[in-house]
C-alpha atoms as a PDB file:
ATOM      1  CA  UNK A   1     -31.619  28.442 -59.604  1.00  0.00           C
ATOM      2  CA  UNK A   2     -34.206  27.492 -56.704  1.00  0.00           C
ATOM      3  CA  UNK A   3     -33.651  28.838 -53.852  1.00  0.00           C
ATOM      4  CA  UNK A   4     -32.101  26.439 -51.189  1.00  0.00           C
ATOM      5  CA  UNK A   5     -34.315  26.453 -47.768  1.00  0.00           C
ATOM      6  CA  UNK A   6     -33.902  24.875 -44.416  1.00  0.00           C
ATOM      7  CA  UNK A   7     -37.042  22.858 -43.122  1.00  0.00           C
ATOM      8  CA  UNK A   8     -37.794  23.076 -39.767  1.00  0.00           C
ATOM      9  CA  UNK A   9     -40.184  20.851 -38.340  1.00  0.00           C
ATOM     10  CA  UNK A  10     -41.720  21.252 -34.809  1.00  0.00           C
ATOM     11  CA  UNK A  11     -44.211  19.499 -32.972  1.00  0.00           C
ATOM     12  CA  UNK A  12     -48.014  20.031 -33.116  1.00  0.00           C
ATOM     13  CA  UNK A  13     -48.266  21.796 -30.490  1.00  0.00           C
ATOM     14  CA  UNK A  14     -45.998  24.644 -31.133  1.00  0.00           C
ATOM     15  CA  UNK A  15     -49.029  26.800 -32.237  1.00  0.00           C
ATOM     16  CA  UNK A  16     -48.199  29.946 -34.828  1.00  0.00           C
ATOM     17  CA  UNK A  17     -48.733  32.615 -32.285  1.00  0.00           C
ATOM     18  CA  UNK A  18     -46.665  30.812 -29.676  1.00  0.00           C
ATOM     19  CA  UNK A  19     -43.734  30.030 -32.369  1.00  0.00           C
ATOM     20  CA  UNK A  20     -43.780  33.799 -33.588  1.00  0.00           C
ATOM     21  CA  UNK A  21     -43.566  35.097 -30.079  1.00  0.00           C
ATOM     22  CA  UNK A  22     -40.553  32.657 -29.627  1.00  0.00           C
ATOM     23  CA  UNK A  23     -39.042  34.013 -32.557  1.00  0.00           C
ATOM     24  CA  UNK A  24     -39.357  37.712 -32.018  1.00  0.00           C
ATOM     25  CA  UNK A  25     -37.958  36.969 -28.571  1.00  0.00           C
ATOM     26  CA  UNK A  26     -34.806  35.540 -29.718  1.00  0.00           C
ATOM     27  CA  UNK A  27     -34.006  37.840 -32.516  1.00  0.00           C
ATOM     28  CA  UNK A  28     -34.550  40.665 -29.820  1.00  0.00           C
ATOM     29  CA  UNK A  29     -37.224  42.219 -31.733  1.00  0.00           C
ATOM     30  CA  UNK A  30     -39.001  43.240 -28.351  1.00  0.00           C
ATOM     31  CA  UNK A  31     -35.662  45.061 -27.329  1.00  0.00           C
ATOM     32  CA  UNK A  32     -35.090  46.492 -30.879  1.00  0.00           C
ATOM     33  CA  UNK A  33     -38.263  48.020 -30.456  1.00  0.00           C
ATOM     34  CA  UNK A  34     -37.366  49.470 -27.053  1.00  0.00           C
ATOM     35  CA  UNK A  35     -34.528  51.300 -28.314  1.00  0.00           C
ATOM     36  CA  UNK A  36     -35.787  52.261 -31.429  1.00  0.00           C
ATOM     37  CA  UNK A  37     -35.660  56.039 -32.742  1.00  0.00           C
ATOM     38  CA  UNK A  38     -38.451  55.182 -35.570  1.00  0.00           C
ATOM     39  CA  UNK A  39     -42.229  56.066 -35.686  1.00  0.00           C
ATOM     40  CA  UNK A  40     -44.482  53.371 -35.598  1.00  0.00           C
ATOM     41  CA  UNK A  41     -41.891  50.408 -35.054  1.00  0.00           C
ATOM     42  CA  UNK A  42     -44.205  47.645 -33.903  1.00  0.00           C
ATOM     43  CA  UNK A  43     -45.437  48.226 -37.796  1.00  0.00           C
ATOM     44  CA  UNK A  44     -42.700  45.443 -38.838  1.00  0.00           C
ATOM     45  CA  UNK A  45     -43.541  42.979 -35.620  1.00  0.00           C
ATOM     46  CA  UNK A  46     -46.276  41.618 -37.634  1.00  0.00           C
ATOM     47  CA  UNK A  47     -48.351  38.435 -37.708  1.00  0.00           C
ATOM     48  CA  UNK A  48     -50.033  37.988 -41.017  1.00  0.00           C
ATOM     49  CA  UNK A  49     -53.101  35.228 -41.925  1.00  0.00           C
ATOM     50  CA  UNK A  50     -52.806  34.065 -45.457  1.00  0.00           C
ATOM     51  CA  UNK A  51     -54.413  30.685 -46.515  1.00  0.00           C
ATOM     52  CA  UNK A  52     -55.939  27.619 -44.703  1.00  0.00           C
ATOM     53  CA  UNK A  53     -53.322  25.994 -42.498  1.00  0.00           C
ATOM     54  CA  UNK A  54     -50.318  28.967 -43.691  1.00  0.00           C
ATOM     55  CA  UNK A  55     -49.709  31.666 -42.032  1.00  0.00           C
ATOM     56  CA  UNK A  56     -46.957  34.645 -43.334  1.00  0.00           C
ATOM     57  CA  UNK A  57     -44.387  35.386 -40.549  1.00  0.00           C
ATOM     58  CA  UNK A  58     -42.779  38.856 -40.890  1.00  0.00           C
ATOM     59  CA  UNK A  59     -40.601  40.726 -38.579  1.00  0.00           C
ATOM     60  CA  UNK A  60     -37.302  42.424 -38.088  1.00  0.00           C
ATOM     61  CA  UNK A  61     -34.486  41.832 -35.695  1.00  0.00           C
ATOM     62  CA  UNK A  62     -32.451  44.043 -33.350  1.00  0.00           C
ATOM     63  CA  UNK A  63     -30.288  45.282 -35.987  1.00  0.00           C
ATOM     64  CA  UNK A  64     -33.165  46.401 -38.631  1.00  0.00           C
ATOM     65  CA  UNK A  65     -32.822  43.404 -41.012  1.00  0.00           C
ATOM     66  CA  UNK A  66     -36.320  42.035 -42.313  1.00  0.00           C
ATOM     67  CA  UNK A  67     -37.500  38.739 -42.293  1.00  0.00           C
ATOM     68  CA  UNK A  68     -40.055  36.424 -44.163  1.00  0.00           C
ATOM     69  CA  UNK A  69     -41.178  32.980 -44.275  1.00  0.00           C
ATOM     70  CA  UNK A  70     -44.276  30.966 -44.578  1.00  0.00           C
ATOM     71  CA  UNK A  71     -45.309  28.613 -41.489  1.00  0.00           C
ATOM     72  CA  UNK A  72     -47.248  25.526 -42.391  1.00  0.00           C
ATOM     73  CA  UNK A  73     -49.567  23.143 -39.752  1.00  0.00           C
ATOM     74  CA  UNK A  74     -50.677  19.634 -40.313  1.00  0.00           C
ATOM     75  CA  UNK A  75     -47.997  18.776 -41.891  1.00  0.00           C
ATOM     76  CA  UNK A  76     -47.000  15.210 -42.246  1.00  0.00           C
ATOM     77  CA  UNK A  77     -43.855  13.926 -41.815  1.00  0.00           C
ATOM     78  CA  UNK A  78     -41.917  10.615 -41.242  1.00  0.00           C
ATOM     79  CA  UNK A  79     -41.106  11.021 -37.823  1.00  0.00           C
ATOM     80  CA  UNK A  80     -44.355  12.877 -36.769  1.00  0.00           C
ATOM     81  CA  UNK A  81     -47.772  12.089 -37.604  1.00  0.00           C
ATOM     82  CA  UNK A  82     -48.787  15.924 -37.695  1.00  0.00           C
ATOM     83  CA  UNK A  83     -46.424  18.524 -37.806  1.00  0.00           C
ATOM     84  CA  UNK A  84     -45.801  21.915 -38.114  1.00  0.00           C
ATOM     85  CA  UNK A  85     -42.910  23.431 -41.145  1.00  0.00           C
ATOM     86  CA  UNK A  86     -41.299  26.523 -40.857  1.00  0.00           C
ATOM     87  CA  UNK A  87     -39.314  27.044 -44.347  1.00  0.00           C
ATOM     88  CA  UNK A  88     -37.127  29.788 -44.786  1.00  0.00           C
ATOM     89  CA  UNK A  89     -33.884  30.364 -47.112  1.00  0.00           C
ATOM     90  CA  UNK A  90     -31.176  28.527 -45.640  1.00  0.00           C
ATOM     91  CA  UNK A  91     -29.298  31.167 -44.129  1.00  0.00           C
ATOM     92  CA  UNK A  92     -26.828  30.860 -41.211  1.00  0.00           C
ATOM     93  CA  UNK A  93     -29.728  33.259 -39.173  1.00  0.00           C
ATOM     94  CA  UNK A  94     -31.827  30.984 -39.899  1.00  0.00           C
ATOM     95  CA  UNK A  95     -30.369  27.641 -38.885  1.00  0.00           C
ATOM     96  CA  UNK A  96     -29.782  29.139 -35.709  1.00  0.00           C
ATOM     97  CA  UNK A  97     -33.265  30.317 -35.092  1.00  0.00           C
ATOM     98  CA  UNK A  98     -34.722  27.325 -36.296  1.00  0.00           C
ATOM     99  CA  UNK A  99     -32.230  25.236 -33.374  1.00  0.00           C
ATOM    100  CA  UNK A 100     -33.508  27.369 -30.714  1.00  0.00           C
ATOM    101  CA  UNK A 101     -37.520  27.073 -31.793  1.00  0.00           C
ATOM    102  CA  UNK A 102     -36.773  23.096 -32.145  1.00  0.00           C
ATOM    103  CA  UNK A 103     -35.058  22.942 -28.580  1.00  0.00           C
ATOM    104  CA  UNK A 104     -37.991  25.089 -27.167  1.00  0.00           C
ATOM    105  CA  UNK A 105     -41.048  22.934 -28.950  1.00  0.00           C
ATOM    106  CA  UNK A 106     -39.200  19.872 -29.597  1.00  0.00           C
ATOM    107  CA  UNK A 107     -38.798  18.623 -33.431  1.00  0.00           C
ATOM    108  CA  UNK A 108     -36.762  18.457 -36.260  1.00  0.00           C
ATOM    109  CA  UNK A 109     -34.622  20.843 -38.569  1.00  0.00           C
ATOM    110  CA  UNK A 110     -32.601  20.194 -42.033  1.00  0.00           C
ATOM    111  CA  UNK A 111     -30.352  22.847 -42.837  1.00  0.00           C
ATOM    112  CA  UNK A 112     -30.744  22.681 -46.194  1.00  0.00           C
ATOM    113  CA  UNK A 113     -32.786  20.760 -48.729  1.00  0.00           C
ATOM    114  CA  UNK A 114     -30.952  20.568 -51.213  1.00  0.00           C
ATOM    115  CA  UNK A 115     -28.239  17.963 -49.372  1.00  0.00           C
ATOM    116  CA  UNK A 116     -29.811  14.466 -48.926  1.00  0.00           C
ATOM    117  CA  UNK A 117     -31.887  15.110 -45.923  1.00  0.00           C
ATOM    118  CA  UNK A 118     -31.061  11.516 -44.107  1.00  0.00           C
ATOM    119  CA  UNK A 119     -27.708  12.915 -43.654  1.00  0.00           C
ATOM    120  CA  UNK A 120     -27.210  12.837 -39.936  1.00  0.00           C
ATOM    121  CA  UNK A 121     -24.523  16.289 -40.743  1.00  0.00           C
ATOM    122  CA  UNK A 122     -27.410  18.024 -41.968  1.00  0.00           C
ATOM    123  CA  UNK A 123     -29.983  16.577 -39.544  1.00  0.00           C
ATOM    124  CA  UNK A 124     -30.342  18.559 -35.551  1.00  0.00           C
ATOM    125  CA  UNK A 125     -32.840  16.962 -33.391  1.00  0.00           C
ATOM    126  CA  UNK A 126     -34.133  18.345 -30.555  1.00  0.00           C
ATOM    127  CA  UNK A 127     -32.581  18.117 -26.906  1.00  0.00           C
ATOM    128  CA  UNK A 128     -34.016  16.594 -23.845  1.00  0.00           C
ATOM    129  CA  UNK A 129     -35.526  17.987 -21.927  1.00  0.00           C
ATOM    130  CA  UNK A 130     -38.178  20.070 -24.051  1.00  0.00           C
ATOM    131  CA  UNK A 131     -38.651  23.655 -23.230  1.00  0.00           C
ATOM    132  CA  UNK A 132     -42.187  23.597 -23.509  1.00  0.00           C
ATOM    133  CA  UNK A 133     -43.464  19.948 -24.325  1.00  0.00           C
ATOM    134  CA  UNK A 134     -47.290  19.087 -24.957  1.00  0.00           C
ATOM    135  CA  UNK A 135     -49.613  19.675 -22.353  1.00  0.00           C
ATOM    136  CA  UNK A 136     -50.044  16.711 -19.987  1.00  0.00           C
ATOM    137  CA  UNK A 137     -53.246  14.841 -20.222  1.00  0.00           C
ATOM    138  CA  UNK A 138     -55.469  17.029 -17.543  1.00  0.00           C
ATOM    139  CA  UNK A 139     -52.795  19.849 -16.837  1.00  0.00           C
ATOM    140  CA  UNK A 140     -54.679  22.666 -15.856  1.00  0.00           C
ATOM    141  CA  UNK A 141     -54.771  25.669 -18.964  1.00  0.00           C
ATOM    142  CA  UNK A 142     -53.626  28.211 -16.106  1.00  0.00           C
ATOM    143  CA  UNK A 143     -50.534  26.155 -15.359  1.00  0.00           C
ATOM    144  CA  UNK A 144     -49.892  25.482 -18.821  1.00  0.00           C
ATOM    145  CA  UNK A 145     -49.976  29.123 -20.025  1.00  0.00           C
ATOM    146  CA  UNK A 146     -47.877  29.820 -17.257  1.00  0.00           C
ATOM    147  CA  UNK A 147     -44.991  27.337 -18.211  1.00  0.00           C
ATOM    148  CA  UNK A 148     -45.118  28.773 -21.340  1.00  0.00           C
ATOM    149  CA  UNK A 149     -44.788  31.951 -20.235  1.00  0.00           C
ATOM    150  CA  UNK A 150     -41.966  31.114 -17.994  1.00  0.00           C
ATOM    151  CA  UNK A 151     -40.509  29.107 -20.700  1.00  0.00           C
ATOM    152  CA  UNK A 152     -40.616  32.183 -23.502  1.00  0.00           C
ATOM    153  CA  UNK A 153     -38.866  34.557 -20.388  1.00  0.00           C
ATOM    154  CA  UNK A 154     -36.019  32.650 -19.950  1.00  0.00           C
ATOM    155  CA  UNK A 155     -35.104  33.006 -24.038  1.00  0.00           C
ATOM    156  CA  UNK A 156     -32.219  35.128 -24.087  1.00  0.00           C
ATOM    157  CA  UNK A 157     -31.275  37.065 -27.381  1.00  0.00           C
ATOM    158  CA  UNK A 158     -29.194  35.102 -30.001  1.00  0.00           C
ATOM    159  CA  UNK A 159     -25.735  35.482 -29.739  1.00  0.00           C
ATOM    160  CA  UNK A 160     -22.841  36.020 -32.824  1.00  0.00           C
ATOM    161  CA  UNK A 161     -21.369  32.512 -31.504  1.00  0.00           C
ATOM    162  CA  UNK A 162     -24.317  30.883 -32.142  1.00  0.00           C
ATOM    163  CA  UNK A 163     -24.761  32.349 -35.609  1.00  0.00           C
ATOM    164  CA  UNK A 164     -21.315  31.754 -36.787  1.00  0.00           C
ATOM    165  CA  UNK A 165     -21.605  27.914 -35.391  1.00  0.00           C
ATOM    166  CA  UNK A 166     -24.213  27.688 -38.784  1.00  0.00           C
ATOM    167  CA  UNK A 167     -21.597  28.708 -41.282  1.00  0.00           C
ATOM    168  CA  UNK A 168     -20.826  25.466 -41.955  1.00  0.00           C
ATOM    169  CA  UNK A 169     -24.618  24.129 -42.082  1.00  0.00           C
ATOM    170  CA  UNK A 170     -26.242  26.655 -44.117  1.00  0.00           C
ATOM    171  CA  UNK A 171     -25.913  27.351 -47.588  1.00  0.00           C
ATOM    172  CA  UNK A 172     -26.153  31.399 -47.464  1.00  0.00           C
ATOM    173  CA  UNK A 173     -24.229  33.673 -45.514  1.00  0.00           C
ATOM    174  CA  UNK A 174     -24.735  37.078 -46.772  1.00  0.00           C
ATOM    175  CA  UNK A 175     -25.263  40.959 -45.220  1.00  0.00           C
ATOM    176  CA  UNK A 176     -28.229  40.154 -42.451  1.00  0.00           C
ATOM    177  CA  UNK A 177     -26.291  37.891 -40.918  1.00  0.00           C
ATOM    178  CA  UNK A 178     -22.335  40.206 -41.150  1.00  0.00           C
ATOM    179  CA  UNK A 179     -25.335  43.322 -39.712  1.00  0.00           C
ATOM    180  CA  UNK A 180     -26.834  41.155 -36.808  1.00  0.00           C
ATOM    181  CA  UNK A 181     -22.997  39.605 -36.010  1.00  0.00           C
ATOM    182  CA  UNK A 182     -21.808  43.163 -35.706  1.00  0.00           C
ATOM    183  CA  UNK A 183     -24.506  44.307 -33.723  1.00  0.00           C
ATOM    184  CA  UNK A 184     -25.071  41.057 -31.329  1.00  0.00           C
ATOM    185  CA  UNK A 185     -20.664  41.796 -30.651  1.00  0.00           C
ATOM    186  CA  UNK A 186     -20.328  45.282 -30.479  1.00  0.00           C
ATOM    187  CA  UNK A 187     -23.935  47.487 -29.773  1.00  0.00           C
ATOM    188  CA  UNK A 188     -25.779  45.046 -27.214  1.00  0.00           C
ATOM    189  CA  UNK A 189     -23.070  44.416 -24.731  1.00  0.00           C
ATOM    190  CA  UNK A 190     -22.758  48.502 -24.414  1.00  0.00           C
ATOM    191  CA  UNK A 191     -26.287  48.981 -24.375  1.00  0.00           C
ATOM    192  CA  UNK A 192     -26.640  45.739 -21.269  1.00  0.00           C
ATOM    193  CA  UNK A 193     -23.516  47.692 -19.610  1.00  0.00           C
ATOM    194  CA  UNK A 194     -25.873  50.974 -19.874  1.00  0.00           C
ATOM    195  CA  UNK A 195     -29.356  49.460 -18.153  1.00  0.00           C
ATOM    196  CA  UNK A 196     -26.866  47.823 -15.437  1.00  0.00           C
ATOM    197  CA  UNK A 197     -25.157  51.333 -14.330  1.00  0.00           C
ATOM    198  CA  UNK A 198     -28.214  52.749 -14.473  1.00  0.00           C
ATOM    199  CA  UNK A 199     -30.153  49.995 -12.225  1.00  0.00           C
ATOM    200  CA  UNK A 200     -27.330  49.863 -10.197  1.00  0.00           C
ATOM    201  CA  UNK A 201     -27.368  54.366  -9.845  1.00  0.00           C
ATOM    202  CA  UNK A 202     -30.858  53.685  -8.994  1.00  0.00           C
ATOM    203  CA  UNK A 203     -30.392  51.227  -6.390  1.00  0.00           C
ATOM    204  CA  UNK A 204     -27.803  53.524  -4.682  1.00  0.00           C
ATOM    205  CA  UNK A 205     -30.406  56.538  -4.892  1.00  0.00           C
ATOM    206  CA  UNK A 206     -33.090  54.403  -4.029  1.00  0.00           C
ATOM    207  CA  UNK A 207     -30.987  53.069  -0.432  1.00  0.00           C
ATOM    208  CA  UNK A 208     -29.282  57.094   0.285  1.00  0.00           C
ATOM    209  CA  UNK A 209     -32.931  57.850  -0.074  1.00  0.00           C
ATOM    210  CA  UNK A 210     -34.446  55.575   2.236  1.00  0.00           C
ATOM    211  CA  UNK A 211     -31.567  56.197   4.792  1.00  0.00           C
ATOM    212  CA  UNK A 212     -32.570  59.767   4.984  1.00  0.00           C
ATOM    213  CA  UNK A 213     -35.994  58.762   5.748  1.00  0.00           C
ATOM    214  CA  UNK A 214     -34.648  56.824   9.111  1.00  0.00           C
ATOM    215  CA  UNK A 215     -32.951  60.054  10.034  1.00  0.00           C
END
């Protein structure tokens, strides 16, 4: 049986470096890495070059799962004259990745191919406003970088509630996505609760400290 894929199509724009980053951001691969115990754990945040106009996106998420798909530019499609396709297995992980990258670039996504894709049910389309739209005609390339940077900052991780919303969208729901649900509900709010004490213990040391000074 072929494997049944969601399609996510984004705008032209969204570059595969840019879309990656966006990615890795969401699935808190930066702050997996931060807290990880393993050797050489930027080894799995990797960006790999395979064929003219595809690219092989590999990576893993907070909780350790691993990830692959294949990202395609200048594509065409009916609603865009070039495009670019992201299409991984539909899995509920996936559908809600795929909702975040089209809300940041602007685009397109069908949960999964195999229903008839005109289906507004298995149709999302992106929200106004765009996170980060095309650059305006003469927009300076400092203050677009800079809106994307902004743009990619204010990602927050993925939460269980919006992987759970896909159930009923994708066609797989299997151990990644019962892994990343039990991590997203139970480890990251402890580990947020931790950083916070200990900003908050340093703020306190920081002020007793200074107030000694003015003694």
């Amino acid at each position: 049986m072929d494997t049944i894929c969601t399609k996510i199509i984004l705008s032209s724009h969204a570059e595969p470096e840019k879309v990656f980053e966006v990615i890795c951001r969401i699935v808190g691969n930066e702050f997996g890495h931060k807290i990880s115990l393993r050797e050489n754990s930027w080894y799995h945040k990797s960006f790999i070059s395979n064929k003219k106009n595809c690219f092989i996106f590999r990576f893993s998420d907070c909780a350790g799962n691993m990830y692959f798909t294949c990202f395609f530019s200048n594509v065409k499609d009916n609603d865009f004259l070039n495009c670019n396709l992201l299409n991984p297995r539909s899995s509920a992980i996936w559908c809600a990745i795929g909702k975040r990258l089209v809300d940041f670039f602007g685009g397109k996504m069908i949960y999964a191919d195999y229903i008839d894709q005109k289906d507004p049910k298995n149709l999302y389309i992106c929200k106004d406003p765009i996170k980060y739209p095309p650059r305006l005609k003469g927009q300076p390339t400092d203050e677009y970088w800079y809106q994307y940077h902004i743009a990619l900052i204010n990602e927050s991780i993925l939460t269980a509630e919006e992987i759970n919303n896909m159930k009923h969208f994708a066609a797989y729901w299997g151990k990644k996505e019962d892994n990343l649900v039990n991590y997203l509900e139970n480890f990251i709010p402890k580990i947020e609760l931790a950083e916070k004490l200990s900003g908050n213990l340093k703020q306190n040391y920081e002020t007793k400290d200074k107030s000694k000074l003015k003694i």
